[in-house]
Every structure is written in C-alpha cells, then in structure tokens.
N, C-alpha and C. Protein backbone atom coordinates (compact mmCIF):
# COMPACT_ATOMS: atom_id res chain seq x y z
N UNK A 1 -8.87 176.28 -46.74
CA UNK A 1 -10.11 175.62 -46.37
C UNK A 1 -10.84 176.51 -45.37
N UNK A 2 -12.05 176.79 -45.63
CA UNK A 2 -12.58 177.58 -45.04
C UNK A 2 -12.96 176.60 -44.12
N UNK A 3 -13.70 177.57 -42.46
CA UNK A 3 -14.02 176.80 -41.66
C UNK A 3 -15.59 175.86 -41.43
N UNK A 4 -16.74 176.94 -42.11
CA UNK A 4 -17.62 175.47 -43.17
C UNK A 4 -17.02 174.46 -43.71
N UNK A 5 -15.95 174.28 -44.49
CA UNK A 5 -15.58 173.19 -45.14
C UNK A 5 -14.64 172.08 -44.32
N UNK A 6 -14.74 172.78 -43.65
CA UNK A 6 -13.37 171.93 -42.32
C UNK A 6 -14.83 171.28 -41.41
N UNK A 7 -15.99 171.68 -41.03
CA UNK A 7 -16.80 171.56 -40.17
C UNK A 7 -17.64 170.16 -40.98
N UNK A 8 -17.68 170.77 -42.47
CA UNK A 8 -18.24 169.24 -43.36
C UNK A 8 -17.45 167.92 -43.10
N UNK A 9 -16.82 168.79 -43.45
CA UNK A 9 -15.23 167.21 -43.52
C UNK A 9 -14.84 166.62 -42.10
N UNK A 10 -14.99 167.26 -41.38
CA UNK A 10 -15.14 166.89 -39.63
C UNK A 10 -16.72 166.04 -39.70
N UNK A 11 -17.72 166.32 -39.48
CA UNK A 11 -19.03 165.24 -40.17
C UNK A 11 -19.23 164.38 -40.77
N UNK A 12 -18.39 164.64 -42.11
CA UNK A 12 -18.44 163.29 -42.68
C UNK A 12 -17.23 162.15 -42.73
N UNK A 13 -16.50 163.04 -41.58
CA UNK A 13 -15.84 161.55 -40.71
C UNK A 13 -16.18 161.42 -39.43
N UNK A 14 -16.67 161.74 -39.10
CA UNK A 14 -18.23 161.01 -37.53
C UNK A 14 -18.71 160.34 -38.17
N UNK A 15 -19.90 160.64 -39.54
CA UNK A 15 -20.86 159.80 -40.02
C UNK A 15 -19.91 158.43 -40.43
N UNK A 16 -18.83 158.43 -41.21
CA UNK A 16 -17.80 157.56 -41.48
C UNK A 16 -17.41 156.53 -40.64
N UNK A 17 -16.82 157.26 -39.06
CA UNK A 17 -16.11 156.16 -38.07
C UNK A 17 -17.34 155.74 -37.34
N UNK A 18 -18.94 156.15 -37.61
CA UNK A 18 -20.11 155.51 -36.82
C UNK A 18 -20.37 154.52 -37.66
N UNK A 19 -20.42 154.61 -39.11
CA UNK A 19 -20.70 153.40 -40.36
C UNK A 19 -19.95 151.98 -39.17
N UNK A 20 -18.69 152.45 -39.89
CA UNK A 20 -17.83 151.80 -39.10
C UNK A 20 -17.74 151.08 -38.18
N UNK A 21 -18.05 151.78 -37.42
CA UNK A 21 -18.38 150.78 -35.37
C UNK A 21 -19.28 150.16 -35.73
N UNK A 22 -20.28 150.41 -36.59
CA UNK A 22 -21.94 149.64 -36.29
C UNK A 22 -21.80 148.53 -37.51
N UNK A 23 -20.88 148.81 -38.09
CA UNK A 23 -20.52 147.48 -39.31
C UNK A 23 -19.93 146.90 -38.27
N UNK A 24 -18.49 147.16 -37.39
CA UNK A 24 -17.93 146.22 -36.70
C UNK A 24 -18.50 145.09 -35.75
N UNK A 25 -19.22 146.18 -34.98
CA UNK A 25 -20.56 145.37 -34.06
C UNK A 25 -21.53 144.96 -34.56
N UNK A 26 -22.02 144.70 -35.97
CA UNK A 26 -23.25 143.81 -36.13
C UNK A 26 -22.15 142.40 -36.74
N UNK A 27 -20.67 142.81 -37.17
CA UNK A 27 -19.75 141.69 -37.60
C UNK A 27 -19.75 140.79 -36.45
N UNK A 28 -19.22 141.30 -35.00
CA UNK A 28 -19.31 140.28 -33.57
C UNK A 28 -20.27 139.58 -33.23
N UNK A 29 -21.39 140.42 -33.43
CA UNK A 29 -22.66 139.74 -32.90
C UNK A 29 -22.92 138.53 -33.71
N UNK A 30 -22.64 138.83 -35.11
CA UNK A 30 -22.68 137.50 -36.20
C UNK A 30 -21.85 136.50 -35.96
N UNK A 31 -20.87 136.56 -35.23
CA UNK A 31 -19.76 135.69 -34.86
C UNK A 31 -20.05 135.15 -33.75
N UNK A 32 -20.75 135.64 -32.77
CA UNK A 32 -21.21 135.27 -31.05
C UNK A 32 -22.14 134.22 -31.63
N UNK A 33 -23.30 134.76 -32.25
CA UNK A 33 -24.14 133.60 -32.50
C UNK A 33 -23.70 132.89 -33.45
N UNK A 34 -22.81 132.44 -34.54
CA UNK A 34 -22.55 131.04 -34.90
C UNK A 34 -21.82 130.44 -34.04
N UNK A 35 -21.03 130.30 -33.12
CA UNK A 35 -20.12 129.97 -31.95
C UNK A 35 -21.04 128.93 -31.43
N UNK A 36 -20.50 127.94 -31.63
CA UNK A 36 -21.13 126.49 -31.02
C UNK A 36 -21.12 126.68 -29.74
N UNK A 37 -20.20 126.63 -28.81
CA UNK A 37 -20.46 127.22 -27.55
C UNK A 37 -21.41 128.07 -27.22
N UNK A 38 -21.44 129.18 -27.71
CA UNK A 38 -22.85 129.93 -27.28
C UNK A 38 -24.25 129.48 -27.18
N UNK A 39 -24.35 128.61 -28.72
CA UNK A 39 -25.65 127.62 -29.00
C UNK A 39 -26.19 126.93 -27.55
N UNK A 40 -24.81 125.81 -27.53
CA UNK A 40 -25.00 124.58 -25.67
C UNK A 40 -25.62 126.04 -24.83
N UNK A 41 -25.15 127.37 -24.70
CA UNK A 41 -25.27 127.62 -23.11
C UNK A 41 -27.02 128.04 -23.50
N UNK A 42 -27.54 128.73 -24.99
CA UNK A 42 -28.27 128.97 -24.98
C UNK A 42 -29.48 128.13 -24.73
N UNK A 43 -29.03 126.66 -25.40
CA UNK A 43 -29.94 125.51 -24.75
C UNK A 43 -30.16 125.23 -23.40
N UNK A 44 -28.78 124.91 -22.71
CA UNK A 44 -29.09 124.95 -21.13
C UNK A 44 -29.73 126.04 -20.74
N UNK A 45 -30.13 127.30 -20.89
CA UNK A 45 -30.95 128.38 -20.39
C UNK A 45 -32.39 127.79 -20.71
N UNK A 46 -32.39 127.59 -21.95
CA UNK A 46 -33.82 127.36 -22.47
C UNK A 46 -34.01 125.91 -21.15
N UNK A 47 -33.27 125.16 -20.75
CA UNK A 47 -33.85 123.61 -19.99
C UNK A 47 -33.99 124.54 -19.01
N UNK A 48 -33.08 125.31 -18.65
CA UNK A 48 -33.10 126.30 -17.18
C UNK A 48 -34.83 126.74 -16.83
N UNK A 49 -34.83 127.07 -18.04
CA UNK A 49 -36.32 127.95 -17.96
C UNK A 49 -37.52 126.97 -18.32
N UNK A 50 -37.35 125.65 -18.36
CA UNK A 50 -38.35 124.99 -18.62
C UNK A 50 -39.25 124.84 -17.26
N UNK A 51 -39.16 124.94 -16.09
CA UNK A 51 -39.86 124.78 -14.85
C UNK A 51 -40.95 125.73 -15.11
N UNK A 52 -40.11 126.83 -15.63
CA UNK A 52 -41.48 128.11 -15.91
C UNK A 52 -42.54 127.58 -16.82
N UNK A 53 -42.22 127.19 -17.81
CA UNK A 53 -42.78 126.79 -19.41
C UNK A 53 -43.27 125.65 -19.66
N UNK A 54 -44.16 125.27 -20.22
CA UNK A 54 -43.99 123.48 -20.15
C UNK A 54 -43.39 123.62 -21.32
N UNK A 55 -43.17 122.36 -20.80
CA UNK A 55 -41.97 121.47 -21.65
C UNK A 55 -41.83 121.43 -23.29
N UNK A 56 -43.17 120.95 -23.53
CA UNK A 56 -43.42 121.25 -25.11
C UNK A 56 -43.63 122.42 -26.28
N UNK A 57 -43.63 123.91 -25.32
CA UNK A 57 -43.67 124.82 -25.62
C UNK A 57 -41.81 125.47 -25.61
N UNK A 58 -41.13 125.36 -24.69
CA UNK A 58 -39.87 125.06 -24.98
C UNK A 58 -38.95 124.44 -26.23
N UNK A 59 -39.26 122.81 -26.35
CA UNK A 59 -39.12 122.18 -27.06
C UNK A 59 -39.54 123.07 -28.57
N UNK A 60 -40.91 123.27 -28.66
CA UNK A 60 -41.06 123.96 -29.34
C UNK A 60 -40.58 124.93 -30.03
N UNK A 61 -40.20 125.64 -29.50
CA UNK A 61 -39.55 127.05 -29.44
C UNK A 61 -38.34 126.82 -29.71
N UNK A 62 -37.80 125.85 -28.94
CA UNK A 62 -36.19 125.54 -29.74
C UNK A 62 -36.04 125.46 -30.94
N UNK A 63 -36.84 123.95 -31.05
CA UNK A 63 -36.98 123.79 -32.68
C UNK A 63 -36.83 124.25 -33.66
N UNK A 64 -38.37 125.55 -33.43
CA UNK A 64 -38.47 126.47 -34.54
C UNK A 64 -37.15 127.21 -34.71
N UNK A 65 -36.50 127.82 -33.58
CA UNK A 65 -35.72 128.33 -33.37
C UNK A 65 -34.41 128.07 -34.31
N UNK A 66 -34.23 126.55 -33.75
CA UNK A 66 -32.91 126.09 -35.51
C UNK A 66 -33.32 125.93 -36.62
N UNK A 67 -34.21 125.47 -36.44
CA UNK A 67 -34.51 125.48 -37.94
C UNK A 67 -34.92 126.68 -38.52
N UNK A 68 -35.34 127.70 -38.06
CA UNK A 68 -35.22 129.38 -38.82
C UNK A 68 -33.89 129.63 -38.75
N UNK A 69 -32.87 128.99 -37.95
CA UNK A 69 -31.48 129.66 -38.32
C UNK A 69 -31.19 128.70 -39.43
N UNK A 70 -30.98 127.18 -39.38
CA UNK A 70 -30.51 126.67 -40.83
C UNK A 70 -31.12 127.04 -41.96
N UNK A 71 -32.49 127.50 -41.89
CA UNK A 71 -32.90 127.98 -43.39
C UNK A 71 -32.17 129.30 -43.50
N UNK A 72 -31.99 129.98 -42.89
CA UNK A 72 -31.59 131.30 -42.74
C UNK A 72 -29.83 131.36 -43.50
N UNK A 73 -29.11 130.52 -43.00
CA UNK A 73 -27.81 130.51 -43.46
C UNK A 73 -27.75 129.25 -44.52
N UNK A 74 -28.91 128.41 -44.65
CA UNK A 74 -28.84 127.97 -46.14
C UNK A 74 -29.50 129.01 -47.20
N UNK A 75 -30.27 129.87 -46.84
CA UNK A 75 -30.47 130.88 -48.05
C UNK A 75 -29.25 132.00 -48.28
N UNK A 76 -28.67 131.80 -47.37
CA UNK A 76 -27.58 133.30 -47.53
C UNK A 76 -26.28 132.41 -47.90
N UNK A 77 -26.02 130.93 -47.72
CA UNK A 77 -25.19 130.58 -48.75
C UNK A 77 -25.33 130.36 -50.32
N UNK A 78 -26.83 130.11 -50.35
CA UNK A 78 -27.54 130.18 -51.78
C UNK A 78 -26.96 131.25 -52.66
N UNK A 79 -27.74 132.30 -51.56
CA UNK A 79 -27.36 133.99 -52.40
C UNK A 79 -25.61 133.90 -53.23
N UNK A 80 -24.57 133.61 -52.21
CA UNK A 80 -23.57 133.44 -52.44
C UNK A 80 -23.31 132.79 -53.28
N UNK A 81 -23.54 131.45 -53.67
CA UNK A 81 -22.94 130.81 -54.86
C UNK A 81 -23.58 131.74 -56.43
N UNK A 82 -24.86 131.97 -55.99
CA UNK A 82 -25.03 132.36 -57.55
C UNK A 82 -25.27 134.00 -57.73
C-alpha cells in the first residue's frame, strides 16, 4: 500500500467516524426531546418567562409549539406504516 493510499483510507475513516458521531448526536437529541420530563421543565421555563411576555403570546407559542410536534411525529409514523 502505497502511502497515497494509506492517506485515502486514513480519510475515509475520519469522514466515516464523523458520519457517525453526528448520526449518534442527532439520535440523543431525538431522545432528550421526546422525554416527558424535559417537556414539564420546558413548560415551567416558558411560565418562568411569562412576566416578560404576556400571557397569551406564551400560551400561544406553547400551543403552536405541540401541536407542530404531534403533527410532526404523526406524519413520521404515517411514513412508517406505509
């Protein structure tokens, strides 16, 4: 093996074990946010921050907020069944 070919093959396992990490870490992050726990603390932040905000713009914002995630993981169970 020449040392070009050792230098490829060294590259295209960087490019490989980076796939890798950044598949692993967008896997956690997908896991942090379905975590019911995370949801409660993210709500109590949002009441946290309501003094700043009024109230209905909050509210608001929550709202939209689940309900773009339940459509979101009712279309990507969709995808899945068929």
């Amino acid at each position: 093996m020449t040392e070009l070919e050792e230098l490829k093959q060294r590259r295209e396992l960087v490019v490989l074990a980076a796939e890798l990490q950044r598949a692993n870490v967008m896997r956690r992050i997908e896991r942090l946010q379905r975590n019911p726990a995370r949801r409660v603390l993210g709500f109590a932040a949002l009441a946290a921050s309501a003094a700043r905000k009024p109230a209905v713009l909050t509210l608001g914002t929550a709202a939209a907020k689940f309900a773009l995630n339940y459509w979101r993981k009712r279309s990507a169970r969709r995808r899945l069944q068929h």
